[in-house]
N, C-alpha and C. Protein backbone atom coordinates (compact mmCIF):
# COMPACT_ATOMS: atom_id res chain seq x y z
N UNK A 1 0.85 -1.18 0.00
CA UNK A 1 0.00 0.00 0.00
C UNK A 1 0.90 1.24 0.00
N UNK A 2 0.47 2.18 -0.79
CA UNK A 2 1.30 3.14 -1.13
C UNK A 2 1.14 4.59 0.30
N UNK A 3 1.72 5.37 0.18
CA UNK A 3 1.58 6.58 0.74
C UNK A 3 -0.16 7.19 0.60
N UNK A 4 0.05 7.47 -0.58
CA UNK A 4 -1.15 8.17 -0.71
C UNK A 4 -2.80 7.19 -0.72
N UNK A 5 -2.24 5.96 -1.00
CA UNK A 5 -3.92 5.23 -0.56
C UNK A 5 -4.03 5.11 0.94
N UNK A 6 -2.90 5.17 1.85
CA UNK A 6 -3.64 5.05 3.25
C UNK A 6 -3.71 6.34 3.54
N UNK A 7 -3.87 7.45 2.49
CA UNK A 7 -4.37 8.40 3.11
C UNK A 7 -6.05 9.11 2.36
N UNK A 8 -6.43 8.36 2.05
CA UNK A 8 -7.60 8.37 1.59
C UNK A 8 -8.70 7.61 2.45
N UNK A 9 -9.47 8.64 3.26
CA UNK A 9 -10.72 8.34 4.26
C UNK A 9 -11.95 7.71 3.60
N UNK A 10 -12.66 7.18 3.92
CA UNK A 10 -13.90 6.33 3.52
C UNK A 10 -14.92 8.06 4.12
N UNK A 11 -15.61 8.57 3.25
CA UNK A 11 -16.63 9.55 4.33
C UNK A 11 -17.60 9.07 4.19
N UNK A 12 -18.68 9.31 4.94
CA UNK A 12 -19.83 9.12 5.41
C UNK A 12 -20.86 9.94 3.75
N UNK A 13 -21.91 9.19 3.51
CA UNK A 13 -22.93 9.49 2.46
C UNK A 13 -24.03 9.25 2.93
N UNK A 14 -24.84 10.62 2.89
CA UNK A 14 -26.43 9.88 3.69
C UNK A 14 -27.23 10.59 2.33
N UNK A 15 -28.58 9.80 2.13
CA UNK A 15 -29.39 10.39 1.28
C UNK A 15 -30.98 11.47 2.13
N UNK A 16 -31.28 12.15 1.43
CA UNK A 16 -32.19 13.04 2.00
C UNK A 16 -32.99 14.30 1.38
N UNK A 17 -33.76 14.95 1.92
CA UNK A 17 -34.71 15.70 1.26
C UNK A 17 -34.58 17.43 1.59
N UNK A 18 -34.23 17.40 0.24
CA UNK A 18 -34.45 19.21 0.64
C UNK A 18 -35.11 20.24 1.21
N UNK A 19 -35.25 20.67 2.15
CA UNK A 19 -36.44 21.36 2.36
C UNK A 19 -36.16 22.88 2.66
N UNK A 20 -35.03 23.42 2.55
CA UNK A 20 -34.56 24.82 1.71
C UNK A 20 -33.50 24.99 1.07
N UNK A 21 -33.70 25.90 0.53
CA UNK A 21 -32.67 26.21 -0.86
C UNK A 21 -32.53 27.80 -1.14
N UNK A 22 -32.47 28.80 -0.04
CA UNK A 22 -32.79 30.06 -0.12
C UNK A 22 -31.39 30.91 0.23
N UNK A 23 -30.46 29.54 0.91
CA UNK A 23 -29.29 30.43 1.19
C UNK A 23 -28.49 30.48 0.00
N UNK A 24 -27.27 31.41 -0.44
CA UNK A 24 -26.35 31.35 -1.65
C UNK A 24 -25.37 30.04 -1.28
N UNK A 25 -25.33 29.10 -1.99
CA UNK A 25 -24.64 27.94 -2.01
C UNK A 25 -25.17 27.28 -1.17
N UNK A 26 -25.44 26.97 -0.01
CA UNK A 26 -25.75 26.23 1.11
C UNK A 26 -27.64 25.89 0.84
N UNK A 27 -27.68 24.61 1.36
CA UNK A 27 -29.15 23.87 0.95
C UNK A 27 -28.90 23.38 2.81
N UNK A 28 -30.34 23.02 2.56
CA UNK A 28 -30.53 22.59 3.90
C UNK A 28 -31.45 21.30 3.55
N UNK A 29 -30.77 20.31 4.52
CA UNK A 29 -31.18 18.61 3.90
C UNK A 29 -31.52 17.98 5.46
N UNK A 30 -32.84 17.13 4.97
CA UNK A 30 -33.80 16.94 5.82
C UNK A 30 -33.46 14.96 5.79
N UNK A 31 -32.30 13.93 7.11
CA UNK A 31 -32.14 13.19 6.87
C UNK A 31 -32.90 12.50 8.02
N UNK A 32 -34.15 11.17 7.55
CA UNK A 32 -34.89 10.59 8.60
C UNK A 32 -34.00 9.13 8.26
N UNK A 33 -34.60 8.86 9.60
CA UNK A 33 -33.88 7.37 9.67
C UNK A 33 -35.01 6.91 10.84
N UNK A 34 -35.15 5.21 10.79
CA UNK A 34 -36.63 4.57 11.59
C UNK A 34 -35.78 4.19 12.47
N UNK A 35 -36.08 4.74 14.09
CA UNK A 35 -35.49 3.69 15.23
C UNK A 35 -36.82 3.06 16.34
N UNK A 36 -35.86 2.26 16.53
CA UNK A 36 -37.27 0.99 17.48
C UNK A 36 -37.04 1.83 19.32
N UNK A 37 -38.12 2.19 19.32
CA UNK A 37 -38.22 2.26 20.93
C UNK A 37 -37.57 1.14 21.90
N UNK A 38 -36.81 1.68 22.74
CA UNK A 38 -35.93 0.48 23.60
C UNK A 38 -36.61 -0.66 24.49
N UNK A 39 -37.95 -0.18 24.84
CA UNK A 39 -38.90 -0.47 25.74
C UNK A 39 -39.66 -1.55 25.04
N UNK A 40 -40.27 -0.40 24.15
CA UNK A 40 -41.81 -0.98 23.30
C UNK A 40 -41.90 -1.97 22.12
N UNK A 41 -40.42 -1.49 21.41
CA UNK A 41 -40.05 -1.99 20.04
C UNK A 41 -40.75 -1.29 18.94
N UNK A 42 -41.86 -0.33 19.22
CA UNK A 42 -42.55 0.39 18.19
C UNK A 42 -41.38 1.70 17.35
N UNK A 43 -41.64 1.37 16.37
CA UNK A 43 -40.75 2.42 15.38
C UNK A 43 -41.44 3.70 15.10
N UNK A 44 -40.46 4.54 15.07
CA UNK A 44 -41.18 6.18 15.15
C UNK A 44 -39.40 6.61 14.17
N UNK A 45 -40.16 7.45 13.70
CA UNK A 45 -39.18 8.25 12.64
C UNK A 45 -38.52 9.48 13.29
N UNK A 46 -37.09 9.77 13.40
CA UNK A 46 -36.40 10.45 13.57
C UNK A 46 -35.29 11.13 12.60
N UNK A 47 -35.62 12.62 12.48
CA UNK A 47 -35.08 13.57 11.65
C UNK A 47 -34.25 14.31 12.20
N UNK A 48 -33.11 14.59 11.50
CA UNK A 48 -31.62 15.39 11.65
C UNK A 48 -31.83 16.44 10.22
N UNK A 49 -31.93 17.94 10.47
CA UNK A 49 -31.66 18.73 9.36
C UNK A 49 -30.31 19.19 9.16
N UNK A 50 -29.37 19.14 8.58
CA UNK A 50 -27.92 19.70 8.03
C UNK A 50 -27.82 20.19 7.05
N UNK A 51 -27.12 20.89 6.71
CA UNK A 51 -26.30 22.13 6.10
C UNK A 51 -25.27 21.53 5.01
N UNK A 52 -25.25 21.66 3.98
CA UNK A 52 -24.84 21.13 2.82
C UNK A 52 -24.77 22.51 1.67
N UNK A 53 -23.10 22.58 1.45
CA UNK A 53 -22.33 22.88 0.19
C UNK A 53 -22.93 22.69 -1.07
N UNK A 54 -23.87 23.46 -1.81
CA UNK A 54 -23.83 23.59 -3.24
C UNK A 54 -23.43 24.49 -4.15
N UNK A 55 -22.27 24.26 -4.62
CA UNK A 55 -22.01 25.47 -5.48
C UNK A 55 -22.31 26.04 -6.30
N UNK A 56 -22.74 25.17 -7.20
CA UNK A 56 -23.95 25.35 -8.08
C UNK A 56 -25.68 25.55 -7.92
N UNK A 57 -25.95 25.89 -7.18
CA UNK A 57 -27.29 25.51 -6.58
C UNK A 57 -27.83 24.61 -7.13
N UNK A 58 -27.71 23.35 -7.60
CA UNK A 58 -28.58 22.76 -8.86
C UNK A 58 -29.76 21.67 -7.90
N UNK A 59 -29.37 21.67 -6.31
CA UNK A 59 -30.76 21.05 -5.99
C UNK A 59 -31.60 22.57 -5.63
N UNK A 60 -33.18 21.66 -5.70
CA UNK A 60 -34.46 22.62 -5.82
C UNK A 60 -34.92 21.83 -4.10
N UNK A 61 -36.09 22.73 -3.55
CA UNK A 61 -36.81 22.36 -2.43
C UNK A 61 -37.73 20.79 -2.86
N UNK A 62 -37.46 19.66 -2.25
CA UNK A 62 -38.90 18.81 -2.36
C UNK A 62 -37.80 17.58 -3.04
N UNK A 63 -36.11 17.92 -3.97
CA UNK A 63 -35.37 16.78 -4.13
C UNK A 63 -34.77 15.96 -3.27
N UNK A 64 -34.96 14.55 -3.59
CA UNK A 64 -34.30 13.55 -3.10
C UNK A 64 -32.57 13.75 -3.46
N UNK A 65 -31.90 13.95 -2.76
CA UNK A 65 -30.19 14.25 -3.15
C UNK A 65 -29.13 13.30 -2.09
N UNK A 66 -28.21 12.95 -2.71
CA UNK A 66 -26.63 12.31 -1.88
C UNK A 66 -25.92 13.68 -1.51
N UNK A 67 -25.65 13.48 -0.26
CA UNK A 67 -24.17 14.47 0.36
C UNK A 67 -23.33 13.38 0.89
N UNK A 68 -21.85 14.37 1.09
CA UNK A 68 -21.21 13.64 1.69
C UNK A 68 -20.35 14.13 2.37
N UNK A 69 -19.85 13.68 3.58
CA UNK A 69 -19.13 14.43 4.48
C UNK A 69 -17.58 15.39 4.01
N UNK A 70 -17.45 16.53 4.43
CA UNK A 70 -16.34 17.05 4.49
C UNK A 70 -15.41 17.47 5.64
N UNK A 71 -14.55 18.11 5.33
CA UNK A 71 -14.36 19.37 5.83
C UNK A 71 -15.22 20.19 6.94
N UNK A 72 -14.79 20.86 7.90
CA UNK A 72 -15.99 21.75 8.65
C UNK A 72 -16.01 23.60 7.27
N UNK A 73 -16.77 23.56 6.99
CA UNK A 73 -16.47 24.89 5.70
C UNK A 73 -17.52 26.29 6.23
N UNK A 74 -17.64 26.08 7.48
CA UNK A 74 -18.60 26.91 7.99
C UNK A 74 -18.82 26.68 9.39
N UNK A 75 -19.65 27.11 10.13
CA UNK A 75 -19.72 27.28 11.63
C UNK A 75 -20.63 26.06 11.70
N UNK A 76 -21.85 25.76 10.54
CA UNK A 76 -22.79 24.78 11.07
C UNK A 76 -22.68 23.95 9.62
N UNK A 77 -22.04 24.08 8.57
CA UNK A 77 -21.97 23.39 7.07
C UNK A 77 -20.46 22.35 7.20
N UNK A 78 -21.06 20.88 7.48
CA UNK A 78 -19.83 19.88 7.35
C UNK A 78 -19.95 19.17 6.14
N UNK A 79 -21.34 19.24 5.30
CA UNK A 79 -21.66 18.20 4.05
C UNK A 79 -21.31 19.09 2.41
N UNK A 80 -21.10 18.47 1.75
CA UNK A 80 -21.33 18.54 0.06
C UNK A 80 -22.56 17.90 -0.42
N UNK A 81 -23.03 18.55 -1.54
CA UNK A 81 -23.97 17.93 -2.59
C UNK A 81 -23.34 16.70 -3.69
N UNK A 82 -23.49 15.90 -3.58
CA UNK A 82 -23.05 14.95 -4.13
C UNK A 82 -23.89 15.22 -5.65
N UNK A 83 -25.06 14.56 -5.67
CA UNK A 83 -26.27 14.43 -6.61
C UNK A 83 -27.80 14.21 -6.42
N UNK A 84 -28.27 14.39 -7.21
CA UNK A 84 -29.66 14.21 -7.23
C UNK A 84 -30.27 12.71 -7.48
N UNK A 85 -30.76 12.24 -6.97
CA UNK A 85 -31.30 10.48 -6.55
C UNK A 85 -32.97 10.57 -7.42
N UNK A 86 -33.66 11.72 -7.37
CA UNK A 86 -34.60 11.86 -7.32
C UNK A 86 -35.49 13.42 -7.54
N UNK A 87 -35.85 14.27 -8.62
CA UNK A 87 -36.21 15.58 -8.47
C UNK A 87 -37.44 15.37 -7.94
N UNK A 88 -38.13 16.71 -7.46
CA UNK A 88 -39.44 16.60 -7.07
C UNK A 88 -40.21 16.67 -8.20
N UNK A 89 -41.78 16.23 -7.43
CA UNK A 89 -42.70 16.70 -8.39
C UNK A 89 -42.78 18.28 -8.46
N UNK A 90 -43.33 18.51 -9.56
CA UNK A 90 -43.58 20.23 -10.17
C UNK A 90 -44.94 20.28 -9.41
């Protein structure tokens, strides 16, 4: 293994839903994930909103999109826009 492949990190990719797009570059991505109550075992949905790098603005409010971890590039922005998985309906 060379120098430069053990220095290449695996980052983290979560998929998720836009639900603003009003700042310049920065989108704001809406990621749920199902966890089982410890007790009950009943599943209830839990949401994390984050801050995601677009330079292009090319996601819209309502798309399904990939980010992926970076860099800290801001006080509350650690993600990139990867791509679009999914546009919304019009």
């Amino acid at each position: 293994m060379t120098t430069t492949e053990s220095k290449i990190k695996m980052r983290r990719r979560l998929t998720g839903t836009v639900v603003s797009a009003k700042m310049a570059k920065t989108i704001v991505v809406r990621i749920d994930r199902r966890v089982a109550h410890e007790m009950y075992g009943k599943y209830f949905t839990v949401s994390t909103k984050l801050k995601a790098h677009d330079e292009k603005a090319v996601a819209k409010v309502g798309d399904v999109i990939e980010i992926e971890e970076t860099r800290p590039l801001s006080k509350e922005k650690r993600w990139r826009y990867l791509s679009t998985v999914k546009t919304a309906q019009a």
